[in-house]
N, C-alpha and C. Protein backbone atom coordinates (compact mmCIF):
# COMPACT_ATOMS: atom_id res chain seq x y z
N UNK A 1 101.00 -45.75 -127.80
CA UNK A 1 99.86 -44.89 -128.07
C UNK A 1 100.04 -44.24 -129.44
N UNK A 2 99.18 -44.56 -130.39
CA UNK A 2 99.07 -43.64 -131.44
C UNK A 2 98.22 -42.27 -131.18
N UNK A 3 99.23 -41.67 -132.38
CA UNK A 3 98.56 -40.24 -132.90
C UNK A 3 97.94 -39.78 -133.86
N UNK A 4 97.06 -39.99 -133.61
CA UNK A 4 95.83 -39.06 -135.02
C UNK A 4 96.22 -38.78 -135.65
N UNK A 5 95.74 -37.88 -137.00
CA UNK A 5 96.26 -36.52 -137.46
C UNK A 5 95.53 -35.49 -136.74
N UNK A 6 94.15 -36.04 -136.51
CA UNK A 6 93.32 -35.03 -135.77
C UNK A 6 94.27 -34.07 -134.49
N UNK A 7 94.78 -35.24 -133.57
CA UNK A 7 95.46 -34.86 -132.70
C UNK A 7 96.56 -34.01 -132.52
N UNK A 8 97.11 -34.99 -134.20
CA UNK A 8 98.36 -33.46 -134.61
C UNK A 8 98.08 -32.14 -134.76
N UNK A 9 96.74 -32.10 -135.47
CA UNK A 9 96.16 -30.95 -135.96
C UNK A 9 95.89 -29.87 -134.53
N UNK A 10 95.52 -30.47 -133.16
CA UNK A 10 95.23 -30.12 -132.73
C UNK A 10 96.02 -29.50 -132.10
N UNK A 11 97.58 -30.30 -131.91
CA UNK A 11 98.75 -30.29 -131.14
C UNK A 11 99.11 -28.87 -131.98
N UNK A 12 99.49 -28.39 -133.04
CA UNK A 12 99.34 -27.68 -133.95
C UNK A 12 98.98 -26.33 -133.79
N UNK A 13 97.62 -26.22 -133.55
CA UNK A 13 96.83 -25.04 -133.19
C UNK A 13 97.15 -24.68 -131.93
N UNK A 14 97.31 -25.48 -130.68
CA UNK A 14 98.21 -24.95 -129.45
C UNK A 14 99.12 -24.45 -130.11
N UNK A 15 100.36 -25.17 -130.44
CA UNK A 15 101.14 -24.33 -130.81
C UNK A 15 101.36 -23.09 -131.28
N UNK A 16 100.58 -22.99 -132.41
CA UNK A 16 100.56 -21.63 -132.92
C UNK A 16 100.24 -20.93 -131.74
N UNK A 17 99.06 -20.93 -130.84
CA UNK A 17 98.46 -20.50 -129.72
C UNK A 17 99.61 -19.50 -128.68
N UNK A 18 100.14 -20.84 -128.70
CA UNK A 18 101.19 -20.33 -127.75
C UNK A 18 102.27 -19.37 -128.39
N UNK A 19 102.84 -19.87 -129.41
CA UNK A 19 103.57 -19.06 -129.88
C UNK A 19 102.82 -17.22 -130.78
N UNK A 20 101.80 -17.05 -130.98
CA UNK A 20 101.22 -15.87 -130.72
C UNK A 20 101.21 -15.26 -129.62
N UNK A 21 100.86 -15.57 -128.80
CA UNK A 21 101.07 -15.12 -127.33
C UNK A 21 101.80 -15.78 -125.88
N UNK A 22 103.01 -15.11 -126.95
CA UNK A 22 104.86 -15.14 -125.89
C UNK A 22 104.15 -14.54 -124.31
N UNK A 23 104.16 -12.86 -124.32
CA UNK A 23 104.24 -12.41 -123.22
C UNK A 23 103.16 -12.98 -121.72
N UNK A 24 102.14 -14.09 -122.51
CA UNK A 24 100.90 -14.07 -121.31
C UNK A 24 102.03 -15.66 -121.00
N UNK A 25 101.36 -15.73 -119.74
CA UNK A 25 100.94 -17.28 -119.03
C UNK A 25 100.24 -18.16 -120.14
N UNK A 26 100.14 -18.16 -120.76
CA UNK A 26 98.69 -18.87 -121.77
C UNK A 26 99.16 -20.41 -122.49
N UNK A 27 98.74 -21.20 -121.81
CA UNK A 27 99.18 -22.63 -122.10
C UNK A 27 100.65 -23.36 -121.67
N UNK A 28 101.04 -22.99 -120.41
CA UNK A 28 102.20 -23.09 -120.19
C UNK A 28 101.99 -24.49 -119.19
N UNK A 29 101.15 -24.64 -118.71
CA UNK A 29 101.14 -26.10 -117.90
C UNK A 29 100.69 -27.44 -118.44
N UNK A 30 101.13 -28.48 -118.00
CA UNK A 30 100.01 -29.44 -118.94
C UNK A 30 98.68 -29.87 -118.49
N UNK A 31 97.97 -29.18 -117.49
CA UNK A 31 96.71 -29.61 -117.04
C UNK A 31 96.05 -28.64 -117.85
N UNK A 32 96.58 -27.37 -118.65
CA UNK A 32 95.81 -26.57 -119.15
C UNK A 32 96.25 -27.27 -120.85
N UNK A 33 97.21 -28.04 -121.38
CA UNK A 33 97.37 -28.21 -122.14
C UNK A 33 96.18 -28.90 -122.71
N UNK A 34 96.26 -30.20 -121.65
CA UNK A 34 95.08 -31.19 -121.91
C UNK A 34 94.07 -30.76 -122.11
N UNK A 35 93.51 -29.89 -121.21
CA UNK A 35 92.34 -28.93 -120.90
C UNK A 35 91.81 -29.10 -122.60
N UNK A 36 92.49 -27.49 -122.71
CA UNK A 36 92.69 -27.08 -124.36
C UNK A 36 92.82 -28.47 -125.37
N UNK A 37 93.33 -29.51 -125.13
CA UNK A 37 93.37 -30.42 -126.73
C UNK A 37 91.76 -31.16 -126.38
N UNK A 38 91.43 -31.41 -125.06
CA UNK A 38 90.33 -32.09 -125.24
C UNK A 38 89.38 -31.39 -125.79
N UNK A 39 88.72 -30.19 -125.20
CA UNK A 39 87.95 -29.39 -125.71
C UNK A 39 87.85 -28.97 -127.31
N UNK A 40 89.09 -28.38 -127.70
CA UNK A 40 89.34 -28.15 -129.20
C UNK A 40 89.09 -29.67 -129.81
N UNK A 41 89.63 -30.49 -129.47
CA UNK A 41 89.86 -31.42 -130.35
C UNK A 41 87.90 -32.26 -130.98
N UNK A 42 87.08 -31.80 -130.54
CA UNK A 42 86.17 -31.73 -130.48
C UNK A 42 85.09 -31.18 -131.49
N UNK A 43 85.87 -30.27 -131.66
CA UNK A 43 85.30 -28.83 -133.04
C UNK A 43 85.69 -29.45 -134.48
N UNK A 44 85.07 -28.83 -135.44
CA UNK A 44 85.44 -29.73 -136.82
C UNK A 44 87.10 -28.61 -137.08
N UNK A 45 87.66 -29.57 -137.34
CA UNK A 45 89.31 -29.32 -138.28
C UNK A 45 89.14 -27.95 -138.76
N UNK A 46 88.88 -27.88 -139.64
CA UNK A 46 88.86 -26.28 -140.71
C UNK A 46 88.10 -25.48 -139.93
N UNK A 47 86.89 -25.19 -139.21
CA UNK A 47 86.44 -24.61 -138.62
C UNK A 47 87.29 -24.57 -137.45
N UNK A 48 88.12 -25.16 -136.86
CA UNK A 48 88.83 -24.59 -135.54
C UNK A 48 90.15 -23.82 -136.37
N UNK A 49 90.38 -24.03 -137.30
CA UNK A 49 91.54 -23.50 -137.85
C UNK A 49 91.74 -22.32 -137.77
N UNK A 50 90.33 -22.03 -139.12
CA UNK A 50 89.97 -20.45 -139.30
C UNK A 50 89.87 -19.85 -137.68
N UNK A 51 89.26 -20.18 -137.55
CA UNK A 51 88.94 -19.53 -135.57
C UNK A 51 89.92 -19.01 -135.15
N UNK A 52 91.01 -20.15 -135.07
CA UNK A 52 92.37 -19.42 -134.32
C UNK A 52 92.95 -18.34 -135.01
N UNK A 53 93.27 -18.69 -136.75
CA UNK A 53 94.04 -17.35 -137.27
C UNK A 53 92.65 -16.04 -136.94
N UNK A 54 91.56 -16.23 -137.41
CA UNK A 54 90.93 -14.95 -137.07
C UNK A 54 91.12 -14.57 -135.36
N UNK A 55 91.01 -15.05 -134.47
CA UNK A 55 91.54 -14.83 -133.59
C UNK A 55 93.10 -13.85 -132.81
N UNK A 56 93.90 -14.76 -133.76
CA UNK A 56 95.30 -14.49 -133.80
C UNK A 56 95.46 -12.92 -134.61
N UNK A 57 94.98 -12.65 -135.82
CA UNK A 57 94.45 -11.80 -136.18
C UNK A 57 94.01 -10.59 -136.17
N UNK A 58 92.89 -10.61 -135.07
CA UNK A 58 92.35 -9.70 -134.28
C UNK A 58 92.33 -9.16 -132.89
N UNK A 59 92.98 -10.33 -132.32
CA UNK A 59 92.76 -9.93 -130.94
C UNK A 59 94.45 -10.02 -129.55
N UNK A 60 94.35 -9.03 -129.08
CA UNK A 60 95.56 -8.97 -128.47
C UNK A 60 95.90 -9.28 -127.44
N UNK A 61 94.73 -10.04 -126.95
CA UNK A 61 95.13 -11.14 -125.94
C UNK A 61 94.53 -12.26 -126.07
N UNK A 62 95.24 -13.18 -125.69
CA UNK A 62 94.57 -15.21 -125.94
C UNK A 62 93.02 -15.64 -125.95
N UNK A 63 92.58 -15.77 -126.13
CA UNK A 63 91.33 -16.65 -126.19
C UNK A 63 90.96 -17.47 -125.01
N UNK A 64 89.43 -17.44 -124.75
CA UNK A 64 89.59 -18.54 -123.71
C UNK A 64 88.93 -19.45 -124.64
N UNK A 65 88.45 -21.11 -123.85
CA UNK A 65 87.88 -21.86 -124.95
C UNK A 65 86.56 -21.27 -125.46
N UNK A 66 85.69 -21.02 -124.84
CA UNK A 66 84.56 -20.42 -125.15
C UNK A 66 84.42 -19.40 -126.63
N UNK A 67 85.99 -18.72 -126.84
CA UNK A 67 85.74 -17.99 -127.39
C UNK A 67 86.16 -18.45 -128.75
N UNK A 68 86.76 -19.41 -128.69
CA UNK A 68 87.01 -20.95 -130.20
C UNK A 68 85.94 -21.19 -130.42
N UNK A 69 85.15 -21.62 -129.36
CA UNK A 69 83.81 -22.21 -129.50
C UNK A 69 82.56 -21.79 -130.41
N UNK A 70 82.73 -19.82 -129.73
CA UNK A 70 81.86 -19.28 -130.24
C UNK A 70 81.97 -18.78 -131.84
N UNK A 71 83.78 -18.47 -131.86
CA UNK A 71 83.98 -18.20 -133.43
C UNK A 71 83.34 -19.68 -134.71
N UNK A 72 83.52 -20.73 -134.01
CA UNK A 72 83.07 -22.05 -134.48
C UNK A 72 81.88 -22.53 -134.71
N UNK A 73 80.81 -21.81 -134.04
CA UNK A 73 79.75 -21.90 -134.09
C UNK A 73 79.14 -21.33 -135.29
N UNK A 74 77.81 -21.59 -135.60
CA UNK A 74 76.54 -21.57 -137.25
C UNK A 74 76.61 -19.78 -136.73
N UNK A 75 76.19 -19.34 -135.81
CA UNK A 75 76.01 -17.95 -135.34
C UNK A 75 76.43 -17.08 -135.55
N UNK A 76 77.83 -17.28 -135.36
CA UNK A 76 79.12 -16.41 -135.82
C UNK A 76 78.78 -15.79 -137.08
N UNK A 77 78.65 -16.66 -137.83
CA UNK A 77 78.08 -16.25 -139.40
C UNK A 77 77.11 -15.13 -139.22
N UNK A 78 77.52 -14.26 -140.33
CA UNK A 78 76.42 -13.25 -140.20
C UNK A 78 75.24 -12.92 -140.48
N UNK A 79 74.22 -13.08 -139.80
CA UNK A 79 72.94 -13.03 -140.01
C UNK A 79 71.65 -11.99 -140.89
N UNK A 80 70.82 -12.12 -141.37
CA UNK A 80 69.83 -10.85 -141.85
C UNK A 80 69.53 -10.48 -140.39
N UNK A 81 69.37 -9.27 -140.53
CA UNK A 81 68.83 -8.43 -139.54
C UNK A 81 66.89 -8.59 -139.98
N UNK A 82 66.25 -7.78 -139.56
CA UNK A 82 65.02 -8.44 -139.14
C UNK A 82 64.24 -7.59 -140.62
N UNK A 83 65.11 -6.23 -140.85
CA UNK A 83 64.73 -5.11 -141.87
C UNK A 83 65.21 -6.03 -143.33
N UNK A 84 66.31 -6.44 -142.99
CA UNK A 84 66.70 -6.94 -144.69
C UNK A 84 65.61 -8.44 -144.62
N UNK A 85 65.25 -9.03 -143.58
CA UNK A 85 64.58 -9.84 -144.34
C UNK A 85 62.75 -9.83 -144.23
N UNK A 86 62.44 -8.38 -143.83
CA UNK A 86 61.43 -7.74 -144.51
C UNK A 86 61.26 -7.07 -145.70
N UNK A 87 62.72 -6.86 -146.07
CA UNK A 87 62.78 -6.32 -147.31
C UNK A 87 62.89 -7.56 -148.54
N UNK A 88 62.99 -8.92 -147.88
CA UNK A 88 62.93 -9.89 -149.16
C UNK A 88 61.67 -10.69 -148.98
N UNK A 89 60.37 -10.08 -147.79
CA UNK A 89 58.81 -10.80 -148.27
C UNK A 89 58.89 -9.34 -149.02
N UNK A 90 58.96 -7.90 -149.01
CA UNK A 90 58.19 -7.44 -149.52
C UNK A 90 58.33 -7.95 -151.36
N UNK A 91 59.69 -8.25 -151.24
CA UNK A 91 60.19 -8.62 -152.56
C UNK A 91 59.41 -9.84 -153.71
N UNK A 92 58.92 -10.66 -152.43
CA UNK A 92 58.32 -11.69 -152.75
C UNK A 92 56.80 -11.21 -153.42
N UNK A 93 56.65 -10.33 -152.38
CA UNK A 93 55.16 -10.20 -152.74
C UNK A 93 55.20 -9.25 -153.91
N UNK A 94 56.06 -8.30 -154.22
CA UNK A 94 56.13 -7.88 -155.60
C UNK A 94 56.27 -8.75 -156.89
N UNK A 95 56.84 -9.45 -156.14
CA UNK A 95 57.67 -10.66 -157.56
C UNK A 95 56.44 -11.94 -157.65
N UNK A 96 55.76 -12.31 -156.58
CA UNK A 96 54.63 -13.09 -157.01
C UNK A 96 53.05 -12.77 -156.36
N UNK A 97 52.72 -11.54 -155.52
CA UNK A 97 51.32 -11.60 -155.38
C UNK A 97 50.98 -12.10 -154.71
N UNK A 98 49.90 -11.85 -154.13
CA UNK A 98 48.74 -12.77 -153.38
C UNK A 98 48.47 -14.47 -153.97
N UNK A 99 48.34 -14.53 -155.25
CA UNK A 99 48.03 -15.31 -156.01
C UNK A 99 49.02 -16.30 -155.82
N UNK A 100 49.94 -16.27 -155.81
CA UNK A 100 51.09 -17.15 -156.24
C UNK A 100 52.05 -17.55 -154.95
N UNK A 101 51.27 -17.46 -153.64
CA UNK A 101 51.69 -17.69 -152.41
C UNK A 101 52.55 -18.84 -152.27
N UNK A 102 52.30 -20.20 -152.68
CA UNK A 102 53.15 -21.07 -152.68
C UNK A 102 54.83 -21.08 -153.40
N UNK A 103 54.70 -20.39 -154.59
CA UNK A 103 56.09 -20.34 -155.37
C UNK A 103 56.65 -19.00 -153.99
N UNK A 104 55.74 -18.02 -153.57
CA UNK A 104 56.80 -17.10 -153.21
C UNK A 104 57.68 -17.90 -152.01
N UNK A 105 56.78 -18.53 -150.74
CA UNK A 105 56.90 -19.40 -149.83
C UNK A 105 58.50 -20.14 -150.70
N UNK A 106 58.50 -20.90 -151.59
CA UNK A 106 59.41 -21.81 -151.82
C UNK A 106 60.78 -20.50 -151.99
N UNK A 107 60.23 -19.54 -152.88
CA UNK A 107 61.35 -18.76 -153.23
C UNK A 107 62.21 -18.26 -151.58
N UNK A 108 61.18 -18.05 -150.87
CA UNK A 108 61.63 -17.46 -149.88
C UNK A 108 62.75 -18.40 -148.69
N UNK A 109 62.46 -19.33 -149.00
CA UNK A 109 62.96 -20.55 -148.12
C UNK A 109 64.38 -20.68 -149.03
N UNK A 110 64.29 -20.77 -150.61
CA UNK A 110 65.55 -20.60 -151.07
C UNK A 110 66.55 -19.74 -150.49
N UNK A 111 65.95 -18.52 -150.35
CA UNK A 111 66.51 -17.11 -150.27
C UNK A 111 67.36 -16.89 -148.40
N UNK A 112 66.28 -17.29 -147.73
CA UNK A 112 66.68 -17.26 -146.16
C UNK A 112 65.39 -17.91 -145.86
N UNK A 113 65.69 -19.45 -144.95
CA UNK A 113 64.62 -20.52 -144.37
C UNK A 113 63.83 -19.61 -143.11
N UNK A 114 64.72 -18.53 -142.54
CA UNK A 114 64.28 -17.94 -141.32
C UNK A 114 63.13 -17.05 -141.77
N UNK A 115 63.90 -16.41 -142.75
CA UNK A 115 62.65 -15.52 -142.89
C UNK A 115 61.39 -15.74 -143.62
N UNK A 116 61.46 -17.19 -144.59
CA UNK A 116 60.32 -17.85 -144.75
C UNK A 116 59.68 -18.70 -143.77
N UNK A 117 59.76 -18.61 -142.29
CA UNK A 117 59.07 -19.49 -141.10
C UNK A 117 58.96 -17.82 -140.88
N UNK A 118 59.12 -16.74 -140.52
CA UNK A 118 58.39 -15.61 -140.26
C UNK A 118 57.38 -15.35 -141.06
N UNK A 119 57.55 -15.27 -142.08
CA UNK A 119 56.38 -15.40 -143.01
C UNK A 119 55.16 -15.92 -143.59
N UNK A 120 55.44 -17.04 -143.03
CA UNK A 120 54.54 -18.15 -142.79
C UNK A 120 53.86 -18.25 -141.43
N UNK A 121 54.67 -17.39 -140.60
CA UNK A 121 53.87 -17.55 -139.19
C UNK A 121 53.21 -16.43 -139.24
N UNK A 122 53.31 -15.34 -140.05
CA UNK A 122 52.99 -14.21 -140.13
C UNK A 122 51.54 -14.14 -141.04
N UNK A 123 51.73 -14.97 -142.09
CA UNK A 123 50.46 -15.10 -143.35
C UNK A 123 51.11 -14.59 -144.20
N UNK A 124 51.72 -15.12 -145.39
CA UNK A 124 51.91 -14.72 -146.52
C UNK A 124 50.78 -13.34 -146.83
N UNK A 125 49.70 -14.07 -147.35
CA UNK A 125 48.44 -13.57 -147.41
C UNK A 125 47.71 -12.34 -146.80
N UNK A 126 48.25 -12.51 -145.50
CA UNK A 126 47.78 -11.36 -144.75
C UNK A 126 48.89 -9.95 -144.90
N UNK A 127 50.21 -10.40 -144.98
CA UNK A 127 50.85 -9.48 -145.79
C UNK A 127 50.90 -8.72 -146.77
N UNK A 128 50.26 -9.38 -148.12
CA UNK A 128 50.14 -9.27 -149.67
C UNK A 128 48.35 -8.21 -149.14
N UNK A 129 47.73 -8.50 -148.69
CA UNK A 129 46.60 -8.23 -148.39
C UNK A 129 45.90 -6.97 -147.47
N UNK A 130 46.90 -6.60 -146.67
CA UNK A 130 46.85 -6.03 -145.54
C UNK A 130 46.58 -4.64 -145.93
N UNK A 131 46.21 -3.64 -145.99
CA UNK A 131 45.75 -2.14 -145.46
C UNK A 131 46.53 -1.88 -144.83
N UNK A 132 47.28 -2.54 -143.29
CA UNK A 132 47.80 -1.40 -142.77
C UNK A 132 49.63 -2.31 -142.31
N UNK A 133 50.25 -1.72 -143.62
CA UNK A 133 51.21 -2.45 -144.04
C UNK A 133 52.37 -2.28 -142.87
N UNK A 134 52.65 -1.13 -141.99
CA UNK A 134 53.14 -0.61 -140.96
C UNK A 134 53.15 -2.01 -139.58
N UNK A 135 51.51 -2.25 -139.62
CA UNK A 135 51.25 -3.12 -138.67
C UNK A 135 51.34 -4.44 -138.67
N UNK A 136 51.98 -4.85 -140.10
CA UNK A 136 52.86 -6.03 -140.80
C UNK A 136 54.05 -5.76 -140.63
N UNK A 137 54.32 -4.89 -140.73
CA UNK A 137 55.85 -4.71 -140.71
C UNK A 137 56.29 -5.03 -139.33
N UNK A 138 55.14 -4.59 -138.24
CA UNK A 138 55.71 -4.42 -136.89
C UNK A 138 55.17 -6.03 -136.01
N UNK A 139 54.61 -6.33 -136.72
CA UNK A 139 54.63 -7.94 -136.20
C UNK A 139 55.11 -8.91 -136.65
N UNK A 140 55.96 -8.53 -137.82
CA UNK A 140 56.86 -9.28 -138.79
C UNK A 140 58.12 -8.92 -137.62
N UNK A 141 58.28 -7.80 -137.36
CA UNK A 141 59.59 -7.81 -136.60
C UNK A 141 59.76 -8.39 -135.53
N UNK A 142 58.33 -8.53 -135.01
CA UNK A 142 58.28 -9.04 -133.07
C UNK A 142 58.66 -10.89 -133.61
N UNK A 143 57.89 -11.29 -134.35
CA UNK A 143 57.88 -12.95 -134.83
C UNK A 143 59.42 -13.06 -134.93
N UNK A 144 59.89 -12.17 -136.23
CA UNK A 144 61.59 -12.60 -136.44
C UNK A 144 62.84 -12.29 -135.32
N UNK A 145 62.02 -11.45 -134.55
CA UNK A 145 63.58 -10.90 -133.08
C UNK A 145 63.22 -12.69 -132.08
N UNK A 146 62.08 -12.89 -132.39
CA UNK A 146 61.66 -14.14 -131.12
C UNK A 146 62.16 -15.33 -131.74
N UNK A 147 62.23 -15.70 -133.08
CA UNK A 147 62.67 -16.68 -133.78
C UNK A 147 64.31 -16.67 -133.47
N UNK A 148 65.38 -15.19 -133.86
CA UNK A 148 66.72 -15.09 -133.57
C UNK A 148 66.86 -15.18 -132.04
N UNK A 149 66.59 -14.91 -131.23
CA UNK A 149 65.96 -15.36 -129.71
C UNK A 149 65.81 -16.67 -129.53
N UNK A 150 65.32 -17.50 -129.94
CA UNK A 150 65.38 -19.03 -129.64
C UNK A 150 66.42 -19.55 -130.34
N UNK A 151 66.61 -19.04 -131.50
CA UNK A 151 68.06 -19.69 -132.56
C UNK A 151 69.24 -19.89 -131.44
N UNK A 152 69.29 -18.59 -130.72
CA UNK A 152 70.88 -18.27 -129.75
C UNK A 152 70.66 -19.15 -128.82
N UNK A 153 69.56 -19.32 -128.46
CA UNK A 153 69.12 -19.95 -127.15
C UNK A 153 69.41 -21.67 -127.36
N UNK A 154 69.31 -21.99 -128.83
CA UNK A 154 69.57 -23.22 -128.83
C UNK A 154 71.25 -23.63 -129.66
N UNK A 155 71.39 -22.60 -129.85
CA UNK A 155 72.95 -22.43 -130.02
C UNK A 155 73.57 -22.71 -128.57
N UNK A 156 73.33 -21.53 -127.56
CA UNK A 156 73.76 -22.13 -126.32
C UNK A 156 73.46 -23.15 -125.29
N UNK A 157 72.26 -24.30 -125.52
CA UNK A 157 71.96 -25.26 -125.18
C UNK A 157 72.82 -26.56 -126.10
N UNK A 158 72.90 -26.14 -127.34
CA UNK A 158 73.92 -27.59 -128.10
C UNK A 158 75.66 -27.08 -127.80
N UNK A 159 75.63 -26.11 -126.96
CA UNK A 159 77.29 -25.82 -126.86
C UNK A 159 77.83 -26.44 -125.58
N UNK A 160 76.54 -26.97 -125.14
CA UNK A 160 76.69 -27.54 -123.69
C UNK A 160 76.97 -28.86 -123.63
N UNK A 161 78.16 -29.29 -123.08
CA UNK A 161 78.18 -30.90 -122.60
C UNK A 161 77.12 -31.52 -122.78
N UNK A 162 77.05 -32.66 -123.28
CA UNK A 162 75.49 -33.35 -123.52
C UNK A 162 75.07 -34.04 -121.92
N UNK A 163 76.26 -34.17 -121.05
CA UNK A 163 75.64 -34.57 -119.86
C UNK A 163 74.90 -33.02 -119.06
N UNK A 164 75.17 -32.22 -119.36
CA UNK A 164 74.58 -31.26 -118.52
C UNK A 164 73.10 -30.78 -119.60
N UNK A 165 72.77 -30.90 -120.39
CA UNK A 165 71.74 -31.02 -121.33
C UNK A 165 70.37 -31.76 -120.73
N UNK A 166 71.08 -32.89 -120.44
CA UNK A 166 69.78 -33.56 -119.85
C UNK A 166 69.88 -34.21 -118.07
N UNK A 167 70.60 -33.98 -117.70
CA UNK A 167 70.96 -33.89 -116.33
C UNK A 167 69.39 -33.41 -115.44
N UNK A 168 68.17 -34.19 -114.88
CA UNK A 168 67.33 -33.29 -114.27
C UNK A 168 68.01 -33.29 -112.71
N UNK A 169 69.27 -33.87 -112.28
CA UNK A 169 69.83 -33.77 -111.51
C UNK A 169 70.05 -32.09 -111.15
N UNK A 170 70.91 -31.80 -111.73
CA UNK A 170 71.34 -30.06 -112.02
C UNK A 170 70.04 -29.22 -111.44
N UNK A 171 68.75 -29.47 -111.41
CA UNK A 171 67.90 -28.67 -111.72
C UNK A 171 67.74 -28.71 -109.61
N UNK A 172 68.30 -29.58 -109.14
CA UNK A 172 67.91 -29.96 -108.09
C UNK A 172 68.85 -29.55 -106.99
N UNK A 173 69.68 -28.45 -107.46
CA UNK A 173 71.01 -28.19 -106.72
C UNK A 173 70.71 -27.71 -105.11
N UNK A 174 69.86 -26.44 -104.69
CA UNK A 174 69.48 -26.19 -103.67
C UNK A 174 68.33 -25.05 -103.78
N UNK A 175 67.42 -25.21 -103.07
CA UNK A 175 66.31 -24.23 -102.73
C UNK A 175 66.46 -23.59 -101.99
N UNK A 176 66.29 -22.24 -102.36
CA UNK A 176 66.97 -21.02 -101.61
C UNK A 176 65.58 -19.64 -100.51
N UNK A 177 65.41 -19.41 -99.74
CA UNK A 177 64.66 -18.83 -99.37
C UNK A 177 64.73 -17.80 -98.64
N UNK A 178 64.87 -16.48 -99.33
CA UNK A 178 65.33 -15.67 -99.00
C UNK A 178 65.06 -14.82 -97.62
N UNK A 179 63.71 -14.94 -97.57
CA UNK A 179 62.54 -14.08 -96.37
C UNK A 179 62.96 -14.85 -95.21
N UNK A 180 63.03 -16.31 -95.35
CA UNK A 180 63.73 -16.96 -94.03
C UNK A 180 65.55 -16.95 -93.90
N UNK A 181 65.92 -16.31 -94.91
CA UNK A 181 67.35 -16.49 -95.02
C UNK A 181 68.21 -18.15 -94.68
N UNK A 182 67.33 -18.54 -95.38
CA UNK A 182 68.21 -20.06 -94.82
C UNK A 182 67.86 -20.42 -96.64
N UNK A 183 69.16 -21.66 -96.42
CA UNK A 183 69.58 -22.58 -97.59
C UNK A 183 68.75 -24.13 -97.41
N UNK A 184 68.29 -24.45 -98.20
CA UNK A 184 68.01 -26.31 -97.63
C UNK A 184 68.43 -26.69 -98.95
N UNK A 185 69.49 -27.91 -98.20
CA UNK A 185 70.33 -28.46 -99.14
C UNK A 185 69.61 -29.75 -100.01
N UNK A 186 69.62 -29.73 -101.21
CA UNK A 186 68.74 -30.92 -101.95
C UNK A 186 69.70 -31.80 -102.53
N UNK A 187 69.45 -33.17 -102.27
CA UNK A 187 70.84 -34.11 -102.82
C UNK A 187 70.88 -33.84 -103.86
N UNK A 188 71.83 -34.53 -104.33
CA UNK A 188 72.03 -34.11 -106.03
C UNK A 188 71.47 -35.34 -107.10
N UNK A 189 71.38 -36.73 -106.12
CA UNK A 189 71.31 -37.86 -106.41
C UNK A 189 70.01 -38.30 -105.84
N UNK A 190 69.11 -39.17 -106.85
CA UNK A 190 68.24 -39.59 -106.29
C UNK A 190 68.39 -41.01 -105.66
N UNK A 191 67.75 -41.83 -104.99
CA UNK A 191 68.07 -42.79 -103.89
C UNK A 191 68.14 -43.80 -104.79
N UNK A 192 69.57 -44.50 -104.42
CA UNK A 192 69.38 -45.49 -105.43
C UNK A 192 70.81 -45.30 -106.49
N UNK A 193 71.23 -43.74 -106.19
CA UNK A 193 72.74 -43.37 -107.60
C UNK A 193 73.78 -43.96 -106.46
């Protein structure tokens, strides 16, 4: 059987793992070893790296995988809040106007793509235009909290096993009814698996 480097790399980061945290239980069997290399081994190289030392770093007890996962993830990264990226349409609309809607649109997509799809769902136009700038502001915020709201939401749908993703099996586990207090059990398999 050959060994990667990937694998080394991975063999590696246990290590360190373990040897950060002497006093716990934490990676001491090999069903949890495996556990841990399959899962990690999975994540890109440099991005699981950083993870562990920030990890190692900060925190004074072990990690579970989830929490590799999540340091590894686009999310982690730190995001505009909903105010700073109302503060770069208003910018826009100072810097190009009503008039010049398309360059601001492009500028804005340079600047942060999120907050140019708020903006655009919002109306450039109706922004630059508006009388009652308060009531832009406050539906600029409802659009961008619902946009970071689906972002997480599909952060935690691609963190998922791709068999449990599309599985309409899963969806079919058991129907529950509370007023009669009874369970009815639903196969898991349709006729025929």
């Amino acid at each position: 059987m050959t060994i990667n480097n990937d694998d080394r790399a991975v063999a590696e980061c246990l290590s360190v793992l373990k040897a950060a945290y002497p006093q716990y239980k934490f990676l001491t069997d090999h069903a949890m070893m495996e556990l841990w290399h399959r899962k990690l081994s999975v994540l890109d190289s440099e991005k699981r790296r950083l993870a562990i030392e920030f990890w190692i770093n900060t925190e004074r007890f072990p990690p579970a995988i989830s929490d590799i996962y999540e340091l590894c993830s686009p999310k982690s990264l730190p995001n505009k809040d909903w105010s700073e990226a109302w503060q770069l349409v208003q910018r826009a609309i100072q810097r190009f106007g009503a008039s010049r809607e398309i360059e601001a649109m492009k500028w804005l997509q340079s600047e942060d793509p999120m907050t140019a799809e708020a903006a655009r769902r919002l109306g450039f136009q109706n922004c630059c235009l508006s009388q009652n700038i308060a009531q832009e502001r406050a539906n600029f915020r409802m659009i961008y909290q619902s946009m970071e709201e689906k972002q997480e939401a599909d952060e935690r749908f691609l963190r998922l096993p791709v068999g449990l993703r599309y599985d309409e099996r899963s969806k079919d586990i058991a129907k529950l009814d509370i007023n009669e207090r009874t369970i009815e059990s639903v196969s898991l398999f349709k006729a025929g698996d």
